[in-house]
Structure formats: C-alpha cells, structure tokens
N, C-alpha and C. Protein backbone atom coordinates (compact mmCIF):
# COMPACT_ATOMS: atom_id res chain seq x y z
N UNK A 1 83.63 89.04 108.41
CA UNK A 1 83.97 90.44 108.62
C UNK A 1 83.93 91.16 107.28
N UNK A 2 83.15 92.29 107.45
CA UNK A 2 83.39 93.09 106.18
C UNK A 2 84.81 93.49 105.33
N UNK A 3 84.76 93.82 104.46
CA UNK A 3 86.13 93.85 103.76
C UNK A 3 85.84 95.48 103.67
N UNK A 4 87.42 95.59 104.14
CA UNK A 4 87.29 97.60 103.78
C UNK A 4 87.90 97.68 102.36
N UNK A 5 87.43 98.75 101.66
CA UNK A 5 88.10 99.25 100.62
C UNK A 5 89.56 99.44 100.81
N UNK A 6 90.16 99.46 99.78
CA UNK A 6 91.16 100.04 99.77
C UNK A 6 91.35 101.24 99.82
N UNK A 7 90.89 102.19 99.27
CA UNK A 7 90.54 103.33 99.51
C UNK A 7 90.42 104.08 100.80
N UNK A 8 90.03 103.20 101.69
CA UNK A 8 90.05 103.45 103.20
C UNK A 8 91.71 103.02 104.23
N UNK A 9 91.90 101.99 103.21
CA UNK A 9 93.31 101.41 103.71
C UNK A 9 94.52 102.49 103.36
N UNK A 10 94.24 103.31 102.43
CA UNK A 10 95.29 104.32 102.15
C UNK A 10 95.36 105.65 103.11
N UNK A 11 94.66 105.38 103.46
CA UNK A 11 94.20 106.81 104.86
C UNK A 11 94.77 106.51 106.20
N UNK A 12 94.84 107.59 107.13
CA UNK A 12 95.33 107.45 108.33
C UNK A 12 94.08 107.66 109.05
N UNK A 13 94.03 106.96 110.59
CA UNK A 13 92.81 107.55 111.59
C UNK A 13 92.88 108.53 111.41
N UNK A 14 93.26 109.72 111.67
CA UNK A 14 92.41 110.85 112.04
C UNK A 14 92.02 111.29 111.06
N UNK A 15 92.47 111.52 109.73
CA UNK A 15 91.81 112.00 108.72
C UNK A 15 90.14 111.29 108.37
N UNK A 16 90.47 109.89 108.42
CA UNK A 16 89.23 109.11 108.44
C UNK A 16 88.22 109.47 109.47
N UNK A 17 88.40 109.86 110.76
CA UNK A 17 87.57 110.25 111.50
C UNK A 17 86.95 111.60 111.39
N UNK A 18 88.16 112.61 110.94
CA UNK A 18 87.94 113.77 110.34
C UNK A 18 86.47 113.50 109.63
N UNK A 19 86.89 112.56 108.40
CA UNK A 19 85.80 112.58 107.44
C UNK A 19 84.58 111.98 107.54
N UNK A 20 84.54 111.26 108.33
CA UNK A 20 83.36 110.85 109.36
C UNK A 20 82.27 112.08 109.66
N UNK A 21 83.22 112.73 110.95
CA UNK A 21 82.31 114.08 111.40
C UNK A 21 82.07 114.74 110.65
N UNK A 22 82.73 115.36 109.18
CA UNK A 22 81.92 116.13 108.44
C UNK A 22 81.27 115.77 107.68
N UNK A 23 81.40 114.41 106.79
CA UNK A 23 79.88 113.56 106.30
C UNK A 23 79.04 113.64 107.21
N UNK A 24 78.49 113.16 108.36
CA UNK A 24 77.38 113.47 109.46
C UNK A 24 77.29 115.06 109.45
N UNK A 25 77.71 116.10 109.47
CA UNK A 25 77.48 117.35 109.56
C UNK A 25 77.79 118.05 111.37
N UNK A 26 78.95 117.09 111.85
CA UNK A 26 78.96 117.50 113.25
C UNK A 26 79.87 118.29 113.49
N UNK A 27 79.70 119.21 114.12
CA UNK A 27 81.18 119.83 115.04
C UNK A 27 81.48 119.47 115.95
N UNK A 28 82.83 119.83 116.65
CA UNK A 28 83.48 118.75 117.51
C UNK A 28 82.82 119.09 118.60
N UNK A 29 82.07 120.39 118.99
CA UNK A 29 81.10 120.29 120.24
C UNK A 29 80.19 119.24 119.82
N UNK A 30 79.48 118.97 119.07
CA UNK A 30 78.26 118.31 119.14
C UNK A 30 78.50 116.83 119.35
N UNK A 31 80.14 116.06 118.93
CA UNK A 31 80.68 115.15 118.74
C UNK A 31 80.85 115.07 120.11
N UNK A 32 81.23 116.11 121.23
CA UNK A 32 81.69 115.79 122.31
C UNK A 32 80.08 115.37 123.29
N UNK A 33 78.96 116.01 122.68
CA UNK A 33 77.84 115.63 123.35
C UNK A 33 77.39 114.63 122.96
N UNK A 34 77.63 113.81 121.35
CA UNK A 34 76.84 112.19 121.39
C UNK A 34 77.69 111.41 122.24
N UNK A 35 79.27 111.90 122.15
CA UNK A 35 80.00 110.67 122.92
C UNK A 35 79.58 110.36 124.11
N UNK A 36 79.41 111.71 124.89
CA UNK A 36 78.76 111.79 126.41
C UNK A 36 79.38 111.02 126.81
N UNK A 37 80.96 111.49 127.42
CA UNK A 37 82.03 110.65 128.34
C UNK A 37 82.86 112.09 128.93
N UNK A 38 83.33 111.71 130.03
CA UNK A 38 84.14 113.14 130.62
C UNK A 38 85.24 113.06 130.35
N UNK A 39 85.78 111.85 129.57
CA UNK A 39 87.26 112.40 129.25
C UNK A 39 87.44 112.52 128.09
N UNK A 40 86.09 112.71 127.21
CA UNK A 40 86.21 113.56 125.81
C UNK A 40 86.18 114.65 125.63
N UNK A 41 86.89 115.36 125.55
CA UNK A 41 86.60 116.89 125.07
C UNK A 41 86.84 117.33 123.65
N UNK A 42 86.57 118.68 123.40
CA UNK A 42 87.09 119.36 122.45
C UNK A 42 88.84 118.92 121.67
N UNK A 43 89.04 119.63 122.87
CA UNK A 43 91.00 119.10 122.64
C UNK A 43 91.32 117.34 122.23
N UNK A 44 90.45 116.81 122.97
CA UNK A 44 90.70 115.17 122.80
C UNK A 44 90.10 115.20 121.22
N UNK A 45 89.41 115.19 120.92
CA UNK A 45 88.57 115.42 119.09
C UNK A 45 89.85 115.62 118.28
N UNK A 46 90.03 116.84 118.82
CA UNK A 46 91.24 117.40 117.91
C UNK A 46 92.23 116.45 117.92
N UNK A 47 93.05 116.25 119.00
CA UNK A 47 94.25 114.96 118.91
C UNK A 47 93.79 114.09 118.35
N UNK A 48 92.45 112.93 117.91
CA UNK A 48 92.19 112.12 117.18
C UNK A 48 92.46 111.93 115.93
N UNK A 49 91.90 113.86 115.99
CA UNK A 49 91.74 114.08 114.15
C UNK A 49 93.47 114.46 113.50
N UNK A 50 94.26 114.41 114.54
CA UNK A 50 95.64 114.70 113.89
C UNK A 50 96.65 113.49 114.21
N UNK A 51 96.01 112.85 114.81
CA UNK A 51 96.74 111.85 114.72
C UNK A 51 97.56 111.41 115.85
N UNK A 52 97.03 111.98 116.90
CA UNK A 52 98.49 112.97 118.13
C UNK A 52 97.99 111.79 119.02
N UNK A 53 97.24 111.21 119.53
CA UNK A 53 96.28 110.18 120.10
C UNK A 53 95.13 109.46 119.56
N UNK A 54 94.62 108.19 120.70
CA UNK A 54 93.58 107.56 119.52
C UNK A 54 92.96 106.62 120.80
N UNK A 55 91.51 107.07 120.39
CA UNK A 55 91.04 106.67 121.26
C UNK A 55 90.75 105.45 121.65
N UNK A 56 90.38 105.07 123.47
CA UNK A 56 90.45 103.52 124.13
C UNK A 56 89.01 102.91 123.39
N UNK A 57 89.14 101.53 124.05
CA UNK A 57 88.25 100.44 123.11
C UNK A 57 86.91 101.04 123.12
N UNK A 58 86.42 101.33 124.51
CA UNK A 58 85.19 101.92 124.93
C UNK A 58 84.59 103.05 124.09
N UNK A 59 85.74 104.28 123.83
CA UNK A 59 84.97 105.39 123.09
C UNK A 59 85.13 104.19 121.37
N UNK A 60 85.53 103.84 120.70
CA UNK A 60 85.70 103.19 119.61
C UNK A 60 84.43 103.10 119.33
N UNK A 61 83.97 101.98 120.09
CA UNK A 61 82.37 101.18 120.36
C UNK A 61 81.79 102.40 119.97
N UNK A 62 81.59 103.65 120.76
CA UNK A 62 80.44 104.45 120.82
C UNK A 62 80.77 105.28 119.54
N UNK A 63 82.04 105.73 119.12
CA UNK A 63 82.12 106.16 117.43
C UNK A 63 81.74 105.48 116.76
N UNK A 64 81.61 103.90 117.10
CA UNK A 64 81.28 103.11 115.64
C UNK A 64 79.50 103.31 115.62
N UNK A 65 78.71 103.66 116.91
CA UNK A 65 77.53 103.44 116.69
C UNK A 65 76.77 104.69 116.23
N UNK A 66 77.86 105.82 117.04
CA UNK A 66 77.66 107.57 116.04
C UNK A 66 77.72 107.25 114.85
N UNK A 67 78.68 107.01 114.43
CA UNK A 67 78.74 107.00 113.07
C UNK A 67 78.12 105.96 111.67
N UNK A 68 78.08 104.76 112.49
CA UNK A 68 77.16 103.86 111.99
C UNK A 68 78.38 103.26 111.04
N UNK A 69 79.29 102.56 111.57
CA UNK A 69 80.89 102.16 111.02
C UNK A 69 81.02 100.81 111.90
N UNK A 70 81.03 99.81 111.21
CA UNK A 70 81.81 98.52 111.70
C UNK A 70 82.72 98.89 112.66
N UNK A 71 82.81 98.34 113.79
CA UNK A 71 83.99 98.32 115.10
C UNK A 71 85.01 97.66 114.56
N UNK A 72 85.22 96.84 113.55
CA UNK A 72 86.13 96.36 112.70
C UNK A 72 86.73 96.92 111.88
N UNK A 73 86.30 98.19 111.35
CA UNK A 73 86.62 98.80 110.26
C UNK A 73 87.48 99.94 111.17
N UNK A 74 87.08 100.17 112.14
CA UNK A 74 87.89 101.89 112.91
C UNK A 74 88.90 100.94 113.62
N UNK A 75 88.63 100.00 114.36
CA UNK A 75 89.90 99.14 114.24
C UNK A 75 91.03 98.92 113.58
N UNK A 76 90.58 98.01 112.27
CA UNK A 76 91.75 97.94 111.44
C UNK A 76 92.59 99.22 110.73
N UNK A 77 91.75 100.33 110.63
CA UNK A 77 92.23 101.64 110.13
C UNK A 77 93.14 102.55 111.55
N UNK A 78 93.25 101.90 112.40
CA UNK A 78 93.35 102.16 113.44
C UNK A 78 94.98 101.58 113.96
N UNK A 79 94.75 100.11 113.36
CA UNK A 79 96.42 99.36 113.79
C UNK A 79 97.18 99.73 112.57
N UNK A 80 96.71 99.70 111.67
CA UNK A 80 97.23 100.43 110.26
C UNK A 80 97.89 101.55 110.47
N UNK A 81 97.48 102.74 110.79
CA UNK A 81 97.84 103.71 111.00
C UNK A 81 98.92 103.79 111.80
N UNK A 82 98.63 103.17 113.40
CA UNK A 82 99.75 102.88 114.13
C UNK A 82 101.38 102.24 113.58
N UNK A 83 100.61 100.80 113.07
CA UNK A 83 102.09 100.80 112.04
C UNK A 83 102.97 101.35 111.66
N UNK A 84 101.95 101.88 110.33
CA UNK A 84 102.82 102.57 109.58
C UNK A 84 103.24 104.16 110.32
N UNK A 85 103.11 104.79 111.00
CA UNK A 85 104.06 105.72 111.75
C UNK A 85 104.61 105.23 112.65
N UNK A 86 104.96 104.35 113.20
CA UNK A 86 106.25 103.64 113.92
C UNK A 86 107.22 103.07 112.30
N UNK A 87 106.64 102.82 111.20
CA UNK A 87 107.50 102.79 110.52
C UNK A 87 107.96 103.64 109.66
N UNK A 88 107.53 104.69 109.55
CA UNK A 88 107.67 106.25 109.17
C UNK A 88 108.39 106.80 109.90
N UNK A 89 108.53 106.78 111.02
CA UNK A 89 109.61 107.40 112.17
C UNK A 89 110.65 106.70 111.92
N UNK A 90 110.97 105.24 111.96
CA UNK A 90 111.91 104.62 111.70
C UNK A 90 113.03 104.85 110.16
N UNK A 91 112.06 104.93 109.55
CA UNK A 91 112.42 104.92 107.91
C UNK A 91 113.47 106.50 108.14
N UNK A 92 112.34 107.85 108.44
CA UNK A 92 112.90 108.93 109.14
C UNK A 92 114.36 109.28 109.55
N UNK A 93 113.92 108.06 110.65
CA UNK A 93 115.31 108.92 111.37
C UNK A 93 117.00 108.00 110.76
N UNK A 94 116.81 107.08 110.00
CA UNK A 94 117.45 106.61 109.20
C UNK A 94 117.99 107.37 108.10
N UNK A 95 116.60 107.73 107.52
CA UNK A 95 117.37 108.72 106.42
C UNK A 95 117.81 110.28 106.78
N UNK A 96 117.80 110.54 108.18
CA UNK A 96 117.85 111.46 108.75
C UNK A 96 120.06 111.40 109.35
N UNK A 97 120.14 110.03 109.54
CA UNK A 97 121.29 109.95 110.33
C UNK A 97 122.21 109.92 108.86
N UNK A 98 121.63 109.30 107.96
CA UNK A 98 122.43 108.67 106.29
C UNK A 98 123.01 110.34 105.87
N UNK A 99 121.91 111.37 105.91
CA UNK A 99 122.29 112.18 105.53
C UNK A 99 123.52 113.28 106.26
N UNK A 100 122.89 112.91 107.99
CA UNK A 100 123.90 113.63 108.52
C UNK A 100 125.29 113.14 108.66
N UNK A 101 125.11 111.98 108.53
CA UNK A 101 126.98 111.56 108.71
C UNK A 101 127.62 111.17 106.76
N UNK A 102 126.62 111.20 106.23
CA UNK A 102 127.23 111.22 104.66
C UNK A 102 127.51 109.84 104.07
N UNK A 103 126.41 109.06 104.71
CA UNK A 103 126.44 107.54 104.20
C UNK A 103 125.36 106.83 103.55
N UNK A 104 125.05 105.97 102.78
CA UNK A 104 124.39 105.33 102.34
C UNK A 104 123.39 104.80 103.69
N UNK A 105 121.89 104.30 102.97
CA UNK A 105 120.76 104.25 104.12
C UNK A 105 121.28 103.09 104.90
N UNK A 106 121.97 101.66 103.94
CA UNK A 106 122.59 100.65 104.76
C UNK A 106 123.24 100.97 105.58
N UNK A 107 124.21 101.98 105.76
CA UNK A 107 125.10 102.44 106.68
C UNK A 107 124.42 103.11 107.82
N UNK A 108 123.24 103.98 107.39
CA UNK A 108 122.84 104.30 108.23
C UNK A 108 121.94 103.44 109.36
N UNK A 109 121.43 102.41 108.79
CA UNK A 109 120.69 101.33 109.55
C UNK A 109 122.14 100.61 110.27
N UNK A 110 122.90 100.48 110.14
CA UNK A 110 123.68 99.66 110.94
C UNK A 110 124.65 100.50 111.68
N UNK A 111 124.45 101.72 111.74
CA UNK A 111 125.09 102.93 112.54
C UNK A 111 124.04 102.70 113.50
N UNK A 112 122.54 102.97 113.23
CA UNK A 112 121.50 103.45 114.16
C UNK A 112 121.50 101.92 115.34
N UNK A 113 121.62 101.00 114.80
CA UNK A 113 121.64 99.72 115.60
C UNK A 113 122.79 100.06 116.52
N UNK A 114 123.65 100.11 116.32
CA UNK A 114 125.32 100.22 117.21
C UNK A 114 124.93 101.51 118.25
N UNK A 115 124.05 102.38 117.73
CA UNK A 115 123.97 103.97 118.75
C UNK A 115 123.15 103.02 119.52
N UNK A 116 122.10 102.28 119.48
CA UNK A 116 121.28 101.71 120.27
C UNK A 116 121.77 100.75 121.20
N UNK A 117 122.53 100.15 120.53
CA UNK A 117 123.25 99.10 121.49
C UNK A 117 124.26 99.72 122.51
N UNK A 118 124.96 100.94 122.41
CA UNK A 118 125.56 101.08 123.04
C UNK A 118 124.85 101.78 124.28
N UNK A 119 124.22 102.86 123.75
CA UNK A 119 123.49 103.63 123.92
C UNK A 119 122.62 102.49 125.54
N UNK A 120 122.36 101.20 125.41
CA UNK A 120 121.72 100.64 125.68
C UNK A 120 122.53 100.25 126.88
N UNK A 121 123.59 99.76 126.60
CA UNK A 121 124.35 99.51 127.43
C UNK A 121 124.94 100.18 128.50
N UNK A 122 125.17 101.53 127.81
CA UNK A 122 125.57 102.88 128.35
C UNK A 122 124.79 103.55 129.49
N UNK A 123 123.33 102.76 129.35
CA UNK A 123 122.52 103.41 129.71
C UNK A 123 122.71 102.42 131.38
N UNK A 124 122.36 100.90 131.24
CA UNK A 124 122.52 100.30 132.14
C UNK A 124 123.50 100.09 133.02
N UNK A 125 124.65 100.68 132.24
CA UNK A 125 126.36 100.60 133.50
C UNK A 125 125.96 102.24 134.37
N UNK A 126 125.55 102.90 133.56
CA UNK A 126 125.35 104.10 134.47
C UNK A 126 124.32 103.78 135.41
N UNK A 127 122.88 103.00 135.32
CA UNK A 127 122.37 102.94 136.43
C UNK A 127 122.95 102.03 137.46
N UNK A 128 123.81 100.97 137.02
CA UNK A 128 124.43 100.16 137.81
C UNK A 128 124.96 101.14 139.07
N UNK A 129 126.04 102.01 138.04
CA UNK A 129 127.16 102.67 138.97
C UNK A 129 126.17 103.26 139.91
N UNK A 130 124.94 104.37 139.51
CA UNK A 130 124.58 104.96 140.31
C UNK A 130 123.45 104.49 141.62
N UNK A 131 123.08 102.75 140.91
CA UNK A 131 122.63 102.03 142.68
C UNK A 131 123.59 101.83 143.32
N UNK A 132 124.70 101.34 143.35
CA UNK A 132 125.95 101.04 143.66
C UNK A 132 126.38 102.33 144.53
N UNK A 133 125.94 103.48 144.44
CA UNK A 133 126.79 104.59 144.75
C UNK A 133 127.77 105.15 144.42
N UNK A 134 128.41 104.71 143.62
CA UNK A 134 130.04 105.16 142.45
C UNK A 134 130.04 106.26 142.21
N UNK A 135 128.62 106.90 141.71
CA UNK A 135 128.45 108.39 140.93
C UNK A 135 128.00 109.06 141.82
C-alpha cells in the first residue's frame, strides 16, 4: 500500500476533497455529473467538503477514479478524520464542563463519566417505569 504523506495526514476529509476538486478545475455541478449517482447532489458535495457527512464505499471507489487517488488513501484520510472529531468533541465538552463548574480537566473527566452513568441509568429506570405503566 502506498504510504501517504504526512502532509495529507494533517488534513481533514473535506478539506482534502475540497482540494481535489479545485486541482482538477471542477465545480460541484460538474462533480455531481462525473459521479453520475442520484443521491449525489450539489448539497451532498457541500456536506463532504465541510465535513457534515462522508461519503458510502461505492461513491469513494468512483472519487478515487475521478480523481485518480488510491481508494486507500481517501480511506485512511477518511477514518482519520472521523477519529479525531469524536475526539475533539470529547476533549470539547470536557473542557467545556471544567470550565463551567470551576474544576480542573481531571475533575471534569470524572464528573462527565458520573453524568453518564447516571444519566444512563436514569435513563433505563424511566423506561422501565414507563413499560410497566407507573408513569
């Protein structure tokens, strides 16, 4: 398997795809006519390129052959990306809770665990009660 740059590893999908279509010289109409699929559109382009969605295995294949890009390479830039914003959200809302209750980030990671657990629990006695009929 080819080895990606690093350079590529520091990027997120959509920007990378971004930069794709405008190296080739395409606009997202013309992008929506090589893909030639009906559940690509305009709007779908756009969510790619921001990051908001990402497209199934099938359109992948046919970007990698538009673009002339290893299926390996939009892949791995692809679980990468995913990652790291599930761990960007996480990191987030951590330093998000540290600040609102006035604690250190440790505190806040072991606050956010306990809201979850309860939260979790809380969640399942209420559906209990309400198959049960109680509520």
């Amino acid at each position: 398997m080819k080895k990606i740059k690093q350079t590529l590893l520091e990027r997120d999908f959509g920007a990378y795809l971004y930069d794709l279509r405008e190296k080739r010289g395409y606009t997202i109409e013309e992008l929506v006519e090589k893909v030639n699929m009906s559940n690509v559109t305009i709007k779908t382009i756009k969510k790619w390129e921001h990051d908001l969605e990402f497209p199934n295995l099938d359109i992948m294949y046919k970007l990698s052959e538009i673009y002339e890009v290893p299926i390996e390479e939009l892949m791995q830039i692809k679980t990468q990306t995913l990652e790291e914003g599930i761990k960007g959200i996480n990191k987030e809302m951590v330093r998000f809770i540290g600040y609102l209750l006035g604690i250190p980030i440790y505190g806040a990671v072991i606050f956010s665990y306990i809201f979850l657990i309860v939260g979790g629990i809380g969640s399942v006695l209420f559906f209990a009660a309400k198959v049960s009929g109680k509520l």
